[in-house]
C-alpha atoms as a PDB file:
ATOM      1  CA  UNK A   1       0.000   0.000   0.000  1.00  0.00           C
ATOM      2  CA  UNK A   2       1.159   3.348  -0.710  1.00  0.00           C
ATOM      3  CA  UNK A   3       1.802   6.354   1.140  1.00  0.00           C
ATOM      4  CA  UNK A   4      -1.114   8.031  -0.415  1.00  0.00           C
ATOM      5  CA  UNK A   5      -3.702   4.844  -0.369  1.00  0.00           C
ATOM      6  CA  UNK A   6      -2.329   4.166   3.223  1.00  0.00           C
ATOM      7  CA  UNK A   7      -3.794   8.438   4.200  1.00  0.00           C
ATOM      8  CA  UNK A   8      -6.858   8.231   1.405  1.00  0.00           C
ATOM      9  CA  UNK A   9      -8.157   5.303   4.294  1.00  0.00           C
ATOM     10  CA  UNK A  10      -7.346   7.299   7.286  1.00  0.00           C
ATOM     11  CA  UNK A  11      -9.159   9.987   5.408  1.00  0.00           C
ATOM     12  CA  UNK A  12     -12.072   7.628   4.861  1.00  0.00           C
ATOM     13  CA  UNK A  13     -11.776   8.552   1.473  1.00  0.00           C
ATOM     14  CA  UNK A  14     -12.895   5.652  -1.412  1.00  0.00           C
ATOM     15  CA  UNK A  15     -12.046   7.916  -4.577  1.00  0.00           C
ATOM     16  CA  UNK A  16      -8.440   8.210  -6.365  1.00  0.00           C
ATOM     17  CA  UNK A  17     -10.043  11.516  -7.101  1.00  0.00           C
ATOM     18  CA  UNK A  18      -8.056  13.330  -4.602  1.00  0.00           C
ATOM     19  CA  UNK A  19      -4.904  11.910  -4.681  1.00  0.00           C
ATOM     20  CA  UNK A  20      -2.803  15.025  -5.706  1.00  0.00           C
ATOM     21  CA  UNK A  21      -4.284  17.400  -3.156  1.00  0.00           C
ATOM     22  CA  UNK A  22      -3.510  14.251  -0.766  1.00  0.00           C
ATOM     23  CA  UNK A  23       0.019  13.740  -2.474  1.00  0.00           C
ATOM     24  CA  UNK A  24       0.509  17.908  -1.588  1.00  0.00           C
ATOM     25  CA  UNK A  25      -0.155  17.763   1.696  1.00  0.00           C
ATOM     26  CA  UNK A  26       1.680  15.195   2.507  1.00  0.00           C
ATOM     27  CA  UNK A  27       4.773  17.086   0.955  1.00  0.00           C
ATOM     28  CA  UNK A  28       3.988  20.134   2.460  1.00  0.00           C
ATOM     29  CA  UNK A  29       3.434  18.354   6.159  1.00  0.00           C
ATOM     30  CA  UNK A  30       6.906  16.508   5.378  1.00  0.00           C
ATOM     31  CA  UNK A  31       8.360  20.100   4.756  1.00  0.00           C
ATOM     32  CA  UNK A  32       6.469  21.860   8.341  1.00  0.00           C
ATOM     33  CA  UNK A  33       8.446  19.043   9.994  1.00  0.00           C
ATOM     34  CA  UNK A  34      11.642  20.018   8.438  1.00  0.00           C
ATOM     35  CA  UNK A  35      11.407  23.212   9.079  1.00  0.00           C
ATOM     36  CA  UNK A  36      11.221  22.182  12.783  1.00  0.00           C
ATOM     37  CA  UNK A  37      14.503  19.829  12.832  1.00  0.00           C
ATOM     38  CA  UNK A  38      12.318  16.601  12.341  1.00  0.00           C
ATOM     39  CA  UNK A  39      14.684  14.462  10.267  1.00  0.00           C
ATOM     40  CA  UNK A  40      11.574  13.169   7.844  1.00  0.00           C
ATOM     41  CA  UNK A  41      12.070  12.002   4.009  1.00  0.00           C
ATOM     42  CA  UNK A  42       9.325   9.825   3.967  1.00  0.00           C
ATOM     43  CA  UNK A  43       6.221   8.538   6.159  1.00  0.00           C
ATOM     44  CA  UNK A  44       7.374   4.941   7.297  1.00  0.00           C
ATOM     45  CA  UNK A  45       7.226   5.622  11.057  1.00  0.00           C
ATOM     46  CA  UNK A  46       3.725   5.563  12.693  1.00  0.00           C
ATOM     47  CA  UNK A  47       4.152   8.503  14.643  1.00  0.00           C
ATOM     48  CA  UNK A  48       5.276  10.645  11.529  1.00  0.00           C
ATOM     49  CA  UNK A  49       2.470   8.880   9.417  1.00  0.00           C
ATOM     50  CA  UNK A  50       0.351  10.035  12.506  1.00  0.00           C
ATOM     51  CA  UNK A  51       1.376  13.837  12.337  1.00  0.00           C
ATOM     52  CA  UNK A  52       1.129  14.433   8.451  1.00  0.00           C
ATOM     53  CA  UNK A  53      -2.119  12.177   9.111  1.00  0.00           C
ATOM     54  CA  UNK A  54      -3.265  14.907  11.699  1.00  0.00           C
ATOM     55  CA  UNK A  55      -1.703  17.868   9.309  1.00  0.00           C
ATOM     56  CA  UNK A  56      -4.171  16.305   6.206  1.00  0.00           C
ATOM     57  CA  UNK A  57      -6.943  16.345   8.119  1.00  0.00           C
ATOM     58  CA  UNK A  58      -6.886  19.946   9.507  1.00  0.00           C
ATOM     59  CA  UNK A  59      -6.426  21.622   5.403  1.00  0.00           C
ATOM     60  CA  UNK A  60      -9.200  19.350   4.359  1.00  0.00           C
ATOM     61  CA  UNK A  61     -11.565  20.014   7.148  1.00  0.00           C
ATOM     62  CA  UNK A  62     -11.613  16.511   8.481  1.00  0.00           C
ATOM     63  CA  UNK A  63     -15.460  16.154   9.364  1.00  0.00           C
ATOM     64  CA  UNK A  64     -15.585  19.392  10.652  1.00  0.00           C
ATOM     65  CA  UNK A  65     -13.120  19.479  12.743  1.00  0.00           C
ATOM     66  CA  UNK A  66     -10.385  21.318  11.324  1.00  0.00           C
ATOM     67  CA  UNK A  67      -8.961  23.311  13.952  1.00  0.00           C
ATOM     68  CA  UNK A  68      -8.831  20.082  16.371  1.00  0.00           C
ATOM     69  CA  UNK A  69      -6.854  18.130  13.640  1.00  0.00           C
ATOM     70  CA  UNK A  70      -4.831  21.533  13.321  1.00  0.00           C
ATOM     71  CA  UNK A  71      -3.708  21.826  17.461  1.00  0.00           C
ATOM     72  CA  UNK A  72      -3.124  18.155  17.071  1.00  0.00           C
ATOM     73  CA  UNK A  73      -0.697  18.420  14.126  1.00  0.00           C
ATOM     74  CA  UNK A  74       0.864  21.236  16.057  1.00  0.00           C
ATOM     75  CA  UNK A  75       1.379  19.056  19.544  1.00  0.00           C
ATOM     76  CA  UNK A  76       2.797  16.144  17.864  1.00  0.00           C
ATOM     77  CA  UNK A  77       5.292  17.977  15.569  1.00  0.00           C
ATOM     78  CA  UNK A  78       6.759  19.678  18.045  1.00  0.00           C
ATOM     79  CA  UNK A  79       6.818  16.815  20.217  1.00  0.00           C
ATOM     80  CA  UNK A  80       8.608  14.853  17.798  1.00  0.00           C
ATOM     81  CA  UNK A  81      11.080  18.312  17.266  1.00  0.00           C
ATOM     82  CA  UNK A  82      12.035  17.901  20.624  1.00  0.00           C
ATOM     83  CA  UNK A  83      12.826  14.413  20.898  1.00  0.00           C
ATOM     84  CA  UNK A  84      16.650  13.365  19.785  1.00  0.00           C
ATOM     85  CA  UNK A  85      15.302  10.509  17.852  1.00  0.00           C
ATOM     86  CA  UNK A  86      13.839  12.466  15.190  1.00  0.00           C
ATOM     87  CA  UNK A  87      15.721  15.132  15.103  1.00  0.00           C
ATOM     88  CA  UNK A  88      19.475  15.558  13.498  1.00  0.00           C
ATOM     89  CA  UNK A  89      20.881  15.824  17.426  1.00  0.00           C
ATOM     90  CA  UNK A  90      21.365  12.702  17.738  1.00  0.00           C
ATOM     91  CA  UNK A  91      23.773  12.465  14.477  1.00  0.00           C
ATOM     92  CA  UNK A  92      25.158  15.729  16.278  1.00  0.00           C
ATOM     93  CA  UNK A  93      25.826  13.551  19.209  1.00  0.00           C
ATOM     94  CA  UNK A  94      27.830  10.538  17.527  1.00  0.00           C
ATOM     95  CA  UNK A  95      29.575  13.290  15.734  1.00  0.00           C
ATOM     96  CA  UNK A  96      30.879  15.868  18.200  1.00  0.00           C
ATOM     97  CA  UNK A  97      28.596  18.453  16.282  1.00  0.00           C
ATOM     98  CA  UNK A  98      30.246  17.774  13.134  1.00  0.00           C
ATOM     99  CA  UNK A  99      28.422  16.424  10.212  1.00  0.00           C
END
């Protein structure tokens, strides 16, 4: 299963239809994560999938609900930007802050 089949059923969504505007958001929530220090490329761990999960569901207005999807996004990316395990600080670490 794809990345975007994989979100189109946590969307509850049955339709290909949307798969771009699915495809974008998933980029863009890949990039909010980066700009925090979250060392994403891609969506294979649950608590990432989770986030840009929480992220698609607050721009499409998940049910309603789009400001609770939004302050959930928000909670877990920044919990993930403070923990060394997703976050370059832990390369930083093994390296003596040298990359």
């Amino acid at each position: 299963m794809t990345e975007i089949e994989a979100m189109r059923k946590r969307l509850r969504i049955k339709t290909n239809i949307l798969d771009v505007d699915i495809e974008q958001n998933i980029q863009s929530a890949i990039a909010e994560m980066r700009r925090v220090g979250i060392a994403v490329t891609d969506l294979s761990n649950p608590l990432v999938f989770t986030c840009a999960e929480f992220y698609c569901k607050w721009l499409m207005g998940f049910e309603g609900d789009g400001e609770k999807y939004e302050k959930a996004f928000e909670k877990v990316r920044d919990a993930l930007s403070l923990s060394g395990e997703y976050t370059n600080e832990t390369d930083k670490q093994k390296t003596g802050g040298v990359k």
